[in-house]
C-alpha atoms as a PDB file:
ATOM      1  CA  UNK A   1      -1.726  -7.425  17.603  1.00  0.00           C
ATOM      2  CA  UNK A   2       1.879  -6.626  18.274  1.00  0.00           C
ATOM      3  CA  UNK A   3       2.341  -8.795  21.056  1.00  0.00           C
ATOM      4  CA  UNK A   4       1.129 -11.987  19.573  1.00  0.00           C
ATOM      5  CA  UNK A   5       4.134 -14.027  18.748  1.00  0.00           C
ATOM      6  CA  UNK A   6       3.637 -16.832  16.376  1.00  0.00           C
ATOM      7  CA  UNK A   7       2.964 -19.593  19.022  1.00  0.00           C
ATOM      8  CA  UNK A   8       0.460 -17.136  20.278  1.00  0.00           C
ATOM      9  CA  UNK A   9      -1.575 -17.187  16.598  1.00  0.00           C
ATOM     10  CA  UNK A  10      -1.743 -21.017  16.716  1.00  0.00           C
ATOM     11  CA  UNK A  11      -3.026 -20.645  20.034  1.00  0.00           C
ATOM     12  CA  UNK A  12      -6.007 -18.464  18.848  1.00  0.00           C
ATOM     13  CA  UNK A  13      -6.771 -20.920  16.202  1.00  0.00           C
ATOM     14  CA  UNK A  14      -4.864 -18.908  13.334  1.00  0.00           C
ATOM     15  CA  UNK A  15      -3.303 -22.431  11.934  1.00  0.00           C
ATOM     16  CA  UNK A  16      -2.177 -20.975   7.989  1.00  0.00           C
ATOM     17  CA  UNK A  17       0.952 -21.723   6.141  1.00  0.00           C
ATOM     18  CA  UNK A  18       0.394 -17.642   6.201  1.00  0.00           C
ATOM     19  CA  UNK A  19       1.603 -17.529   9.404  1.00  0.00           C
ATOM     20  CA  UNK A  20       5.011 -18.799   8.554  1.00  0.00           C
ATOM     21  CA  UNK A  21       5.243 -16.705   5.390  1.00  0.00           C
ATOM     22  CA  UNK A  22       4.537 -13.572   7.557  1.00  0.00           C
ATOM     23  CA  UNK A  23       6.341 -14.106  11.116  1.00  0.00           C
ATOM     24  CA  UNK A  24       9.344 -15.412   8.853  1.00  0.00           C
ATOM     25  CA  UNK A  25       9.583 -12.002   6.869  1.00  0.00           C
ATOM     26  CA  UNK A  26       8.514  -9.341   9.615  1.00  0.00           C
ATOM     27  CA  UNK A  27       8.845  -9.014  13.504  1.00  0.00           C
ATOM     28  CA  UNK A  28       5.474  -7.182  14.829  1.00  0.00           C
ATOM     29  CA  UNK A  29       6.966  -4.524  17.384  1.00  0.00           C
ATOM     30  CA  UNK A  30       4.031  -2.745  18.687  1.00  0.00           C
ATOM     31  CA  UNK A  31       0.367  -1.602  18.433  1.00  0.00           C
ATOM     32  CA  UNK A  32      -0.382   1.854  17.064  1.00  0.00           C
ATOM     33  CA  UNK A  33      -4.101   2.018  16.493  1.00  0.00           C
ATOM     34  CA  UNK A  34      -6.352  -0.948  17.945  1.00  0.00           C
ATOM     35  CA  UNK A  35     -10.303  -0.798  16.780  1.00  0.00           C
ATOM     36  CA  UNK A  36     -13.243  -3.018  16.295  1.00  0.00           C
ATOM     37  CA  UNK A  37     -12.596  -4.027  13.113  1.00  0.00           C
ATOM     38  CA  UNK A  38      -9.085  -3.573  12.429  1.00  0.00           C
ATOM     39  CA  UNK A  39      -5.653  -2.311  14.156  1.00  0.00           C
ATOM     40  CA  UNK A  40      -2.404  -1.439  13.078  1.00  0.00           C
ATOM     41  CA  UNK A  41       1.186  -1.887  14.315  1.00  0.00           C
ATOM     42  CA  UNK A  42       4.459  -1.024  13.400  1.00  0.00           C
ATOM     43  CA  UNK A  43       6.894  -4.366  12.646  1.00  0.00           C
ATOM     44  CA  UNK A  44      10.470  -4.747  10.857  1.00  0.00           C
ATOM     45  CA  UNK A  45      11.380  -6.572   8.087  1.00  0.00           C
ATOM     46  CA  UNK A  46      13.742  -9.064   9.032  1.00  0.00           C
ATOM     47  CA  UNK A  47      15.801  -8.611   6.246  1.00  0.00           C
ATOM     48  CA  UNK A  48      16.162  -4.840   5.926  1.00  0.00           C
ATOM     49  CA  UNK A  49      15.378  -3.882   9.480  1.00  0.00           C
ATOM     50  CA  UNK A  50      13.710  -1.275   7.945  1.00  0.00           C
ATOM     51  CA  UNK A  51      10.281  -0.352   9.678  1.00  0.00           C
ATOM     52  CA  UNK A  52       6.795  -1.080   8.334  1.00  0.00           C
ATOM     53  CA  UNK A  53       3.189  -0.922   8.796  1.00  0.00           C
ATOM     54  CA  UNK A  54       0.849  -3.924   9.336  1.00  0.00           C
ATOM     55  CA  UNK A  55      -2.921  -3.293   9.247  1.00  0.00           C
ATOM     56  CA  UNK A  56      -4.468  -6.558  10.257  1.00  0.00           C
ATOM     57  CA  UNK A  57      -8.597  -6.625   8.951  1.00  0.00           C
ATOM     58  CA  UNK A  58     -10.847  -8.625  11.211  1.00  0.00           C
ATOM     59  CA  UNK A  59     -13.983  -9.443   9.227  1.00  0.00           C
ATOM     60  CA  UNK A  60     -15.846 -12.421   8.049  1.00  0.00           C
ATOM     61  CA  UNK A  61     -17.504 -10.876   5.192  1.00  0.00           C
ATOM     62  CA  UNK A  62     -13.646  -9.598   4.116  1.00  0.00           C
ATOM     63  CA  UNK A  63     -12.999 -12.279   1.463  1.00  0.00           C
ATOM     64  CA  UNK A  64     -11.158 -10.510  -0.575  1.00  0.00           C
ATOM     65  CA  UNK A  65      -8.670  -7.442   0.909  1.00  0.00           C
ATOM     66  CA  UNK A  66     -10.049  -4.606  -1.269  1.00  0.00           C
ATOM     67  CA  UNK A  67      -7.816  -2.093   0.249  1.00  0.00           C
ATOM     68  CA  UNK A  68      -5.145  -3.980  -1.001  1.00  0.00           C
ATOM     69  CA  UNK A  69      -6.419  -4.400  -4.450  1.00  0.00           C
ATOM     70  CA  UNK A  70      -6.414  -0.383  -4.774  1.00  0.00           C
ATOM     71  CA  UNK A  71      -3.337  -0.087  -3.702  1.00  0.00           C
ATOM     72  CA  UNK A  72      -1.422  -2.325  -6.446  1.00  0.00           C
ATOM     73  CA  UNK A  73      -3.138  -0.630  -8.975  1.00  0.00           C
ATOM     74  CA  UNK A  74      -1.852   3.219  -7.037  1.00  0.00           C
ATOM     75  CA  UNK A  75       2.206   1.524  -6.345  1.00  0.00           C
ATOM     76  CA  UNK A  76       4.299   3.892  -8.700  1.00  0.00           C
ATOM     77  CA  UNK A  77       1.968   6.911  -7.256  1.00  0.00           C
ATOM     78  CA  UNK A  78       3.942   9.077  -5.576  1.00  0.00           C
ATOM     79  CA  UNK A  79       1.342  10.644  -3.157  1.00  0.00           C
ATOM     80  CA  UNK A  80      -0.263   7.263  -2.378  1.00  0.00           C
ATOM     81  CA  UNK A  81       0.708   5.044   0.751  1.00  0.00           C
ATOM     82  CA  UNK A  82       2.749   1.676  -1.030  1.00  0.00           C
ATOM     83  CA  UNK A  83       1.592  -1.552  -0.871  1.00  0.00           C
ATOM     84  CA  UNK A  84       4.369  -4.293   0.215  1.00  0.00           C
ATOM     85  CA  UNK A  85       2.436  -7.465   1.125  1.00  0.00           C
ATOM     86  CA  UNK A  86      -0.733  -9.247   2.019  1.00  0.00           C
ATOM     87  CA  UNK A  87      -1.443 -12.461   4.109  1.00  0.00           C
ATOM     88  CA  UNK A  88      -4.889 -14.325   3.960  1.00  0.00           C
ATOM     89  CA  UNK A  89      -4.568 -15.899   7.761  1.00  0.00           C
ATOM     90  CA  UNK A  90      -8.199 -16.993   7.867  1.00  0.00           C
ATOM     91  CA  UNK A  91     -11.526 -15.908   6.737  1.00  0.00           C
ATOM     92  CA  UNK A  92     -11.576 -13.290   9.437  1.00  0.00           C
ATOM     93  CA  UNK A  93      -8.075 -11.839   9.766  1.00  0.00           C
ATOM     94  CA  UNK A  94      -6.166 -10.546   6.855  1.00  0.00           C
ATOM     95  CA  UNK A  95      -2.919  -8.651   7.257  1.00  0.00           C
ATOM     96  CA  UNK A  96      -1.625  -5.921   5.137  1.00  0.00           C
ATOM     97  CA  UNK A  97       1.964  -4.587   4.876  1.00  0.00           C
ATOM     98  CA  UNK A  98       2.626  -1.286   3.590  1.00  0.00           C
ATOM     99  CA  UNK A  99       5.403   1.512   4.169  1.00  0.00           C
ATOM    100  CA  UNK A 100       6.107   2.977   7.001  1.00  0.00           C
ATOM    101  CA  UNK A 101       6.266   6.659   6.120  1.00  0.00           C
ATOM    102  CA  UNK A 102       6.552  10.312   7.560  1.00  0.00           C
ATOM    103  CA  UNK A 103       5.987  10.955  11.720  1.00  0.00           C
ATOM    104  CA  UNK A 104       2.447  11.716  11.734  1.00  0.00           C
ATOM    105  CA  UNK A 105      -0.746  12.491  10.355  1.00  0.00           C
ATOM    106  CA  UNK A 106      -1.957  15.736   8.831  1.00  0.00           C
ATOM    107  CA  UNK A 107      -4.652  16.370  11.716  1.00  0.00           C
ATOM    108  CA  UNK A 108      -2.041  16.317  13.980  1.00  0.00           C
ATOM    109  CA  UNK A 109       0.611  18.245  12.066  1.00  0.00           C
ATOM    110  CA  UNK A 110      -1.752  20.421  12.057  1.00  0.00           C
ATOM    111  CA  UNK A 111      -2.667  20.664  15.429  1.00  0.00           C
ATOM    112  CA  UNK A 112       1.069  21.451  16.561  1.00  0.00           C
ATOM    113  CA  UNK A 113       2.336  24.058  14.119  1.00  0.00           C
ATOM    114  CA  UNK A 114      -1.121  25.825  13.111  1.00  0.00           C
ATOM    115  CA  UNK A 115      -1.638  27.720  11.215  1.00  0.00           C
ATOM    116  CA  UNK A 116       0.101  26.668   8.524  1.00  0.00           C
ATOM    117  CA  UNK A 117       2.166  29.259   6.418  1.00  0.00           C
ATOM    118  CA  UNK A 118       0.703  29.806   2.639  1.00  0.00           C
ATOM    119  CA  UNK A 119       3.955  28.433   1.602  1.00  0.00           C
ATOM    120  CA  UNK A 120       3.948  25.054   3.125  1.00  0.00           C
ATOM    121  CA  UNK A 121       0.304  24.944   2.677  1.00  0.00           C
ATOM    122  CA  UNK A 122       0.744  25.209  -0.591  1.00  0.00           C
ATOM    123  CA  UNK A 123       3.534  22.443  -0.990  1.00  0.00           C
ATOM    124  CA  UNK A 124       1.591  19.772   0.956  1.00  0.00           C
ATOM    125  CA  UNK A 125      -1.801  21.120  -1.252  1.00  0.00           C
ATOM    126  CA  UNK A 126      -0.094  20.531  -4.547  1.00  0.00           C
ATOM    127  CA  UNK A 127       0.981  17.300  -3.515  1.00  0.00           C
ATOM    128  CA  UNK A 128      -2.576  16.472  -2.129  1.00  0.00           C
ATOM    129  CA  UNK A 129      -4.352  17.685  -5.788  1.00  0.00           C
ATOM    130  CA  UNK A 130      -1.522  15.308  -7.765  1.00  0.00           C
ATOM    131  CA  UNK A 131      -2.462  12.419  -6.292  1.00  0.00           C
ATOM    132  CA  UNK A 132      -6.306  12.563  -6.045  1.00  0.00           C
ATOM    133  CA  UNK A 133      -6.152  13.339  -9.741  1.00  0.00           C
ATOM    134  CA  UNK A 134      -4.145  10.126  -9.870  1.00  0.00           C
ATOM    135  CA  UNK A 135      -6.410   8.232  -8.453  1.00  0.00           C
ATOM    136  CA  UNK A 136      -9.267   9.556  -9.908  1.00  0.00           C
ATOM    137  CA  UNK A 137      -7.255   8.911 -13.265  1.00  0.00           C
ATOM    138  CA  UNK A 138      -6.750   5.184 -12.414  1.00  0.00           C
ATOM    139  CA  UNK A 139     -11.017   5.491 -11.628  1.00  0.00           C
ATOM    140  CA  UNK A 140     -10.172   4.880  -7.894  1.00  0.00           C
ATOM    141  CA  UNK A 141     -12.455   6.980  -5.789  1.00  0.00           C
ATOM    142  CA  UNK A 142     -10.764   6.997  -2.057  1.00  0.00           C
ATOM    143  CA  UNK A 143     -13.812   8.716  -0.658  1.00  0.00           C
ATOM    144  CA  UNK A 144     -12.205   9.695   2.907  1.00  0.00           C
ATOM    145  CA  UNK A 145      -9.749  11.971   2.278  1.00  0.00           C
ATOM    146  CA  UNK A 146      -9.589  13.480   5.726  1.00  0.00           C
ATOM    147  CA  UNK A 147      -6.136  15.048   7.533  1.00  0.00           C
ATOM    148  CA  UNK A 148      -6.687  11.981   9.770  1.00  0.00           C
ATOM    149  CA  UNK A 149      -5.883   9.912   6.377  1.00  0.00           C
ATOM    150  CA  UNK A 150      -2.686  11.506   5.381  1.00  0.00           C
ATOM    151  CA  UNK A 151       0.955  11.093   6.389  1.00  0.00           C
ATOM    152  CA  UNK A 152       3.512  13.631   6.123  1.00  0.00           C
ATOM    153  CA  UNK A 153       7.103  13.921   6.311  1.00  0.00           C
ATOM    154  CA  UNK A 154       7.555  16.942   8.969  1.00  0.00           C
ATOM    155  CA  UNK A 155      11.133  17.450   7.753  1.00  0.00           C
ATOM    156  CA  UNK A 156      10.491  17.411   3.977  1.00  0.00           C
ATOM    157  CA  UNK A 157       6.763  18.568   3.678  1.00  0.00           C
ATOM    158  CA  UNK A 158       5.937  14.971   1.531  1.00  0.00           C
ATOM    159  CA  UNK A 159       2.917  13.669   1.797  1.00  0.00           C
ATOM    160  CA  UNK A 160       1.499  10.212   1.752  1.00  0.00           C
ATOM    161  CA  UNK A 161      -2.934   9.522   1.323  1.00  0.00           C
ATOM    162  CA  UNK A 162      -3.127   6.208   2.896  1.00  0.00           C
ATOM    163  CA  UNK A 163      -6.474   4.221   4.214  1.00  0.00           C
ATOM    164  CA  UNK A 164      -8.471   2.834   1.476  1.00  0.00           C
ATOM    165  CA  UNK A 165     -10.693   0.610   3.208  1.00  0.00           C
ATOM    166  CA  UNK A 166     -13.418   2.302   1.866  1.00  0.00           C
ATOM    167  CA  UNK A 167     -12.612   2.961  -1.563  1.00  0.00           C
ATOM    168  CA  UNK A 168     -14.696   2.691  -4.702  1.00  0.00           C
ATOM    169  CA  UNK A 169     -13.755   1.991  -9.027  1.00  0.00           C
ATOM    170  CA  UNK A 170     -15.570   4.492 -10.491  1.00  0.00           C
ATOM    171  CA  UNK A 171     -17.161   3.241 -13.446  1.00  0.00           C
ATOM    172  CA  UNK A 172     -19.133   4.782 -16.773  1.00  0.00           C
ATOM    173  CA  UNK A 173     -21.934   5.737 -14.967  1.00  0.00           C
ATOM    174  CA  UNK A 174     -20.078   7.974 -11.778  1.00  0.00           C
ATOM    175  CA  UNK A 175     -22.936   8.371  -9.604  1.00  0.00           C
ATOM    176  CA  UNK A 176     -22.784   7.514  -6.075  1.00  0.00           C
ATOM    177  CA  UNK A 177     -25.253   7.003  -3.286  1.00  0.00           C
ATOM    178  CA  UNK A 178     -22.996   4.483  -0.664  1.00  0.00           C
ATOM    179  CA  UNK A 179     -22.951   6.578   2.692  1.00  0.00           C
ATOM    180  CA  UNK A 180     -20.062   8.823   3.392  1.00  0.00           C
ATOM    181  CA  UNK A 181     -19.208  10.507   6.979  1.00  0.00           C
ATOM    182  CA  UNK A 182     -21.069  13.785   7.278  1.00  0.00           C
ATOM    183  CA  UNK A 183     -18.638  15.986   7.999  1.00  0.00           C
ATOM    184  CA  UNK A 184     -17.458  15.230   4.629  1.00  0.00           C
ATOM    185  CA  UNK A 185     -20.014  14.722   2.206  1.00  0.00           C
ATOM    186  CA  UNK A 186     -20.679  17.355  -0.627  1.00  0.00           C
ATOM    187  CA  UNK A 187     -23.834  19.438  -0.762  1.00  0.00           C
ATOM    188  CA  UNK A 188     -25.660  17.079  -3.418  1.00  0.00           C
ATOM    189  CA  UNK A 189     -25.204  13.980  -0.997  1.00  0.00           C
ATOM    190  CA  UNK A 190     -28.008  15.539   1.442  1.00  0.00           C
ATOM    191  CA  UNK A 191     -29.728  17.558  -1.494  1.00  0.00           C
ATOM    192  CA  UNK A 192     -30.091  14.357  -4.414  1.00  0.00           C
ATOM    193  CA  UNK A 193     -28.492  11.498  -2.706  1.00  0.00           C
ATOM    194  CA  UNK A 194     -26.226  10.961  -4.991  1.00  0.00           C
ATOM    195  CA  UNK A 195     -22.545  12.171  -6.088  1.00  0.00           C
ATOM    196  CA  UNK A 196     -19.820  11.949  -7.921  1.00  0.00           C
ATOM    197  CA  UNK A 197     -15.996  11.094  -7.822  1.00  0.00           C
ATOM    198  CA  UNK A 198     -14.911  14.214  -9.320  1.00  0.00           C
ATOM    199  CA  UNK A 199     -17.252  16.447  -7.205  1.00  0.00           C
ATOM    200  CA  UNK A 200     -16.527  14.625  -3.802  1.00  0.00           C
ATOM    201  CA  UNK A 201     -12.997  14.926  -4.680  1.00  0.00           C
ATOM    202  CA  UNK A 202     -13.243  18.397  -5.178  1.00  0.00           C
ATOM    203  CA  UNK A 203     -15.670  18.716  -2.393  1.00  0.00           C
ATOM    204  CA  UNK A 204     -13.388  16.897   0.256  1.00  0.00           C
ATOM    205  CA  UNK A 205      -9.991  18.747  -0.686  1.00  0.00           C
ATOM    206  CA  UNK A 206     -11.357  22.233  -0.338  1.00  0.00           C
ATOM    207  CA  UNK A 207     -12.336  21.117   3.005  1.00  0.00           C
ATOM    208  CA  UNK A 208      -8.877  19.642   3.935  1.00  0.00           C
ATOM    209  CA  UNK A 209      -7.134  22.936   2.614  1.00  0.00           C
ATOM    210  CA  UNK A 210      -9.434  25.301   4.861  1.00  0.00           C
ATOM    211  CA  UNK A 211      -8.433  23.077   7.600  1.00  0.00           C
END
């Protein structure tokens, strides 16, 4: 996505007035994650120069960018990834604009300073607990809180739940039966079928803090 300059989007058919608004504002710099259905790249905000993330969505049945729908409601939360922007280029490509925050993700935090010390396990925990009961208080349910799904600040220990692509409301009712991964569903989901917000996120944190 990076390299596409803006004569580059015209020439894929990407003809918006969204196009302007977006190139105008940011300058995409490169590509950090490229998938099937979406990708994400770092840019700059032409005005700031300060760094940023741009998720771009590729999917015709995206009419409406949920993700970034959640993440209005979650901007003043302090554990939650914040939303800067949105672009509706077409049908089939949507662009989001968030922060650009910490060095890395949890998983592979992890994976170069395991194991963790009870200390700074327990800063990064508390943080994690705050702002899943946040959520769960605005009756968002993120339902992939994974290490792969959280940023942190190696130098400060903050932490940052981003990627809500496949978040739910959580309404009156708070029984769930949309498939989650596997390796992170809560006994019930194989047992009933069914769950709910506050037992998968009490389900999915223990797992993150064994981890």
């Amino acid at each position: 996505m990076a390299h596409r300059s803006k004569d580059r989007l015209h020439e894929l058919g990407y003809r918006s007035s969204e196009i302007q608004r977006f190139t105008t504002k940011y300058h995409l710099e490169k590509t950090l994650l490229s998938g099937k259905f979406n990708s994400v790249a770092m840019a700059e905000h032409r005005g700031t120069q300060k760094k940023v993330i741009v998720k771009a969505v590729y999917s015709p049945q995206y009419r409406k960018l949920k993700e970034a729908s959640f993440l209005k409601k979650l901007v003043h939360v302090p554990g939650v990834i914040t939303y800067l922007d949105q672009y509706y280029i077409n049908p089939s490509l949507h662009l989001l604009v968030m922060e650009y925050f910490g060095e890395m993700t949890l998983t592979r935090f992890l994976a170069q300073i395991k194991p963790l010390s009870e200390s700074k396990a327990h800063v990064i925990f508390k943080q994690m607990v705050s702002a899943a009961q946040l959520c769960f208080n605005f009756n968002i349910l993120h339902r992939k809180i994974k290490t792969n799904n959280i940023l942190v600040d190696i130098h400060s220990l903050k932490i940052k739940l981003t990627n809500f692509n496949s978040a739910s409301h959580i309404d009156e009712d708070d029984q769930f039966n949309t498939a989650l991964c596997t390796d992170i569903a809560p006994p019930e989901y194989f047992t009933m079928g069914v769950y709910s917000a506050n037992g998968l996120y009490v389900w999915t944190l223990g797992l993150v803090l064994y981890e």
